[in-house]
C-alpha atoms as a PDB file:
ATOM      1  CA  UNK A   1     158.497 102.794  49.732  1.00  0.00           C
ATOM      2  CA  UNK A   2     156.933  99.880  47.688  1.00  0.00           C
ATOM      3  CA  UNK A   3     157.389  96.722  48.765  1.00  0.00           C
ATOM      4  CA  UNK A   4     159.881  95.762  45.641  1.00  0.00           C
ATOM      5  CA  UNK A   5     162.058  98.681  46.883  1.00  0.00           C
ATOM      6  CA  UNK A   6     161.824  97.520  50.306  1.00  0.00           C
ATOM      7  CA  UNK A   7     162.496  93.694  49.440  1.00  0.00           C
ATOM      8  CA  UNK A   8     165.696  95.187  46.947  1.00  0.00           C
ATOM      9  CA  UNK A   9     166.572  96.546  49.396  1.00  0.00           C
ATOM     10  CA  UNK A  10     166.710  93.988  52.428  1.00  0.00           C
ATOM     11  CA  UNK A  11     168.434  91.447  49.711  1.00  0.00           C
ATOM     12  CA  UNK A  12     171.114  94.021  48.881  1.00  0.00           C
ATOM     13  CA  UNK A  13     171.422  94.782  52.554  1.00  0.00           C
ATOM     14  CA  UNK A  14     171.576  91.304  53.647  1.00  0.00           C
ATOM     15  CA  UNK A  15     174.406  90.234  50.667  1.00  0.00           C
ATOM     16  CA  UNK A  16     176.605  93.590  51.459  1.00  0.00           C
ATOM     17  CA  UNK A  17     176.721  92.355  55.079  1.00  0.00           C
ATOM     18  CA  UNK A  18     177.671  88.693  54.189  1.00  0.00           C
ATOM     19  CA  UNK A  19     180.443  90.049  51.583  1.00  0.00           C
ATOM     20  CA  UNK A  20     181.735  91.784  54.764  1.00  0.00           C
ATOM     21  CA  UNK A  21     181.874  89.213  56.883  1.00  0.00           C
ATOM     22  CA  UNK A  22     183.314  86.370  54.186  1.00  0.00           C
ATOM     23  CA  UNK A  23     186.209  89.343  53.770  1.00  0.00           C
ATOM     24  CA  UNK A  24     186.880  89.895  57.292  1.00  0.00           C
ATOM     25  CA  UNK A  25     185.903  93.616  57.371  1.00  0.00           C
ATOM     26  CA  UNK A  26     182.884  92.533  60.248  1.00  0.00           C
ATOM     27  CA  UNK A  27     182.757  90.165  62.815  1.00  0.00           C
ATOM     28  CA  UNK A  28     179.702  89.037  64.410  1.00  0.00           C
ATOM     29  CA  UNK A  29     179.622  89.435  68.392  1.00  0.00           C
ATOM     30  CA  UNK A  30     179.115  85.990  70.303  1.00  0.00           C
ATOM     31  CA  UNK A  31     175.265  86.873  70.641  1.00  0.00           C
ATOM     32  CA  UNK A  32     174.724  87.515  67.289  1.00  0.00           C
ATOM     33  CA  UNK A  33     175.741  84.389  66.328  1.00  0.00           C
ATOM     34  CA  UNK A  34     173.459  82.847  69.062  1.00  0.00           C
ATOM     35  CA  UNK A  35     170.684  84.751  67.374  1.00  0.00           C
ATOM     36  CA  UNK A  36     171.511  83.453  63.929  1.00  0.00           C
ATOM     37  CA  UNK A  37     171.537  79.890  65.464  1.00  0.00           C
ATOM     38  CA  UNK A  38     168.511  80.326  67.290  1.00  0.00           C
ATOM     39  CA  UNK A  39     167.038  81.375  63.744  1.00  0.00           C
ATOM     40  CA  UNK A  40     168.763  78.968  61.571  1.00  0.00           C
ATOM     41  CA  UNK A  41     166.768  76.131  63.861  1.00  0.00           C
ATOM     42  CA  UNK A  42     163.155  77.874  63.410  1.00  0.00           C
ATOM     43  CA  UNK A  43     160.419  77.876  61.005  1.00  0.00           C
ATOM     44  CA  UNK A  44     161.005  81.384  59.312  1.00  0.00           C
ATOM     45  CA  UNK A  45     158.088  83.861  59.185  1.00  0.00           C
ATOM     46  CA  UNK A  46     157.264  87.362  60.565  1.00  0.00           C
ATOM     47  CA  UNK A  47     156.360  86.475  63.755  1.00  0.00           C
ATOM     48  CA  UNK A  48     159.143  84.063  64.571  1.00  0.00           C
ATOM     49  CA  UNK A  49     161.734  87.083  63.772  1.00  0.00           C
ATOM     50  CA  UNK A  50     160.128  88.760  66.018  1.00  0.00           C
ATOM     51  CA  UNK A  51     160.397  86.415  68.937  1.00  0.00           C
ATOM     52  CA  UNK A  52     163.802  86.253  68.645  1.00  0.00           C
ATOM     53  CA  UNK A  53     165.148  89.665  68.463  1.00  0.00           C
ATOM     54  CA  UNK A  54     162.395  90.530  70.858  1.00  0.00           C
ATOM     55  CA  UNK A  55     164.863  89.985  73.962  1.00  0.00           C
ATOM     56  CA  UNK A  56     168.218  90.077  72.014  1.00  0.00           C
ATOM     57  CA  UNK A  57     171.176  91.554  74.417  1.00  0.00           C
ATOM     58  CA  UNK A  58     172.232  95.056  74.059  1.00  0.00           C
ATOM     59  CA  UNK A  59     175.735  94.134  71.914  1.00  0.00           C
ATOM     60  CA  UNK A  60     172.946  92.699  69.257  1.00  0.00           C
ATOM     61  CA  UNK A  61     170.624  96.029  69.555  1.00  0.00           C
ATOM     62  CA  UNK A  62     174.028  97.855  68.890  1.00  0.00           C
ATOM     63  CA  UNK A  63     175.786  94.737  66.090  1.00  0.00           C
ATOM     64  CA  UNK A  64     175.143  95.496  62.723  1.00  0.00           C
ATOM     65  CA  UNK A  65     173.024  91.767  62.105  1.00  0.00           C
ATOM     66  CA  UNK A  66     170.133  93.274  63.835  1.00  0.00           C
ATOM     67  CA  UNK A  67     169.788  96.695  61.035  1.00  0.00           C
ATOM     68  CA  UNK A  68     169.496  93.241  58.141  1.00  0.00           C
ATOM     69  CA  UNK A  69     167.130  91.122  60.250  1.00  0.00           C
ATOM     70  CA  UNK A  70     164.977  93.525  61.934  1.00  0.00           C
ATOM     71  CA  UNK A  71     163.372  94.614  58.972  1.00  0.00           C
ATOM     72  CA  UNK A  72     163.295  91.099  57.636  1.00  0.00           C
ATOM     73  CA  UNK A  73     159.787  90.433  60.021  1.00  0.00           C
ATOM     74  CA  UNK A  74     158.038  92.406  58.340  1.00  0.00           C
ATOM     75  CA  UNK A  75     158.984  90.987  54.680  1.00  0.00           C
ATOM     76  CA  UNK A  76     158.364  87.201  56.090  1.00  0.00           C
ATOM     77  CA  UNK A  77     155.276  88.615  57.325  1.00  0.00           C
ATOM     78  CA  UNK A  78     154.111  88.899  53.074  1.00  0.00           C
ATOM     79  CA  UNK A  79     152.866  85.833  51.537  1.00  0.00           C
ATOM     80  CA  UNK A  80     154.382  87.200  48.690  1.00  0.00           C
ATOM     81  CA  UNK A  81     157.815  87.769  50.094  1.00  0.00           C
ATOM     82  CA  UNK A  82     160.645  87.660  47.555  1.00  0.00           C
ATOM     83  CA  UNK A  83     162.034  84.410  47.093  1.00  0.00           C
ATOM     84  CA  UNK A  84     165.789  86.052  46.237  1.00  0.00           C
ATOM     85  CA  UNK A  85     165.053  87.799  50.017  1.00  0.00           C
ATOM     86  CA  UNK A  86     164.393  84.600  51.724  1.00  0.00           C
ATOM     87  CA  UNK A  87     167.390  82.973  49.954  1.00  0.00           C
ATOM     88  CA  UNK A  88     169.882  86.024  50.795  1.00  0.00           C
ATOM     89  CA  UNK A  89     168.867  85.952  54.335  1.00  0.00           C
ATOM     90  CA  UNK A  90     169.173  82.520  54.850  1.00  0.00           C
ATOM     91  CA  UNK A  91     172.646  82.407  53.006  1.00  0.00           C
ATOM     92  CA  UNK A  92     173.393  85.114  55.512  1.00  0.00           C
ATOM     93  CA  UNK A  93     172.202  82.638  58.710  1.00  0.00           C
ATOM     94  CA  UNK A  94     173.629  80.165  57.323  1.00  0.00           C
ATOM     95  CA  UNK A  95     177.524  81.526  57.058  1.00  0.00           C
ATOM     96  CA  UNK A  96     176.895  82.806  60.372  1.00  0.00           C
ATOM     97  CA  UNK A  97     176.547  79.358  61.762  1.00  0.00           C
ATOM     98  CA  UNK A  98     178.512  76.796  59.811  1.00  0.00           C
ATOM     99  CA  UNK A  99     178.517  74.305  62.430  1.00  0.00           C
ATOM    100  CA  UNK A 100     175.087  73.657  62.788  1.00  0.00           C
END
């Protein structure tokens, strides 16, 4: 897979998963929206997406959050990442965690 593909991909992921959650069809568990505050607070790259979902709690290996961000270290990890990726996931974060 190309890197476009992959980076269509994440964005599409990321903006399917946030449509879901703005209609009520998914619900983030308590830790995953510890993990998107814990990320919404950092500087964003590859390695830093790794450190946090290195030791995330078995409800986030099994939440659907972690199949968006997971992949998402190894985009930040480009210097070239996709802009439109970044924004998505942030967008994402962000709704997640309105009252930071």
């Amino acid at each position: 897979m190309t890197m476009k593909v992959f980076a269509e991909a994440l964005r599409r992921d990321a903006a399917a998963l946030l449509e879901q959650y703005e209609a009520g069809r998914w619900a983030p568990e308590q830790a995953e929206r510890e993990l998107a505050e814990g990320l919404a607070r950092g500087q964003w790259d590859g390695a830093f997406f790794r450190a946090c979902l290195r030791d995330v709690p078995p409800t986030v290996r099994s939440g659907r959050l972690i199949d968006v961000l997971a992949p998402a270290a190894d985009a930040l990890d480009r210097g070239d990442v996709d802009r439109d990726v970044v924004l998505q996931l942030r967008v994402l974060v962000d709704a997640l965690t309105p009252e930071l």
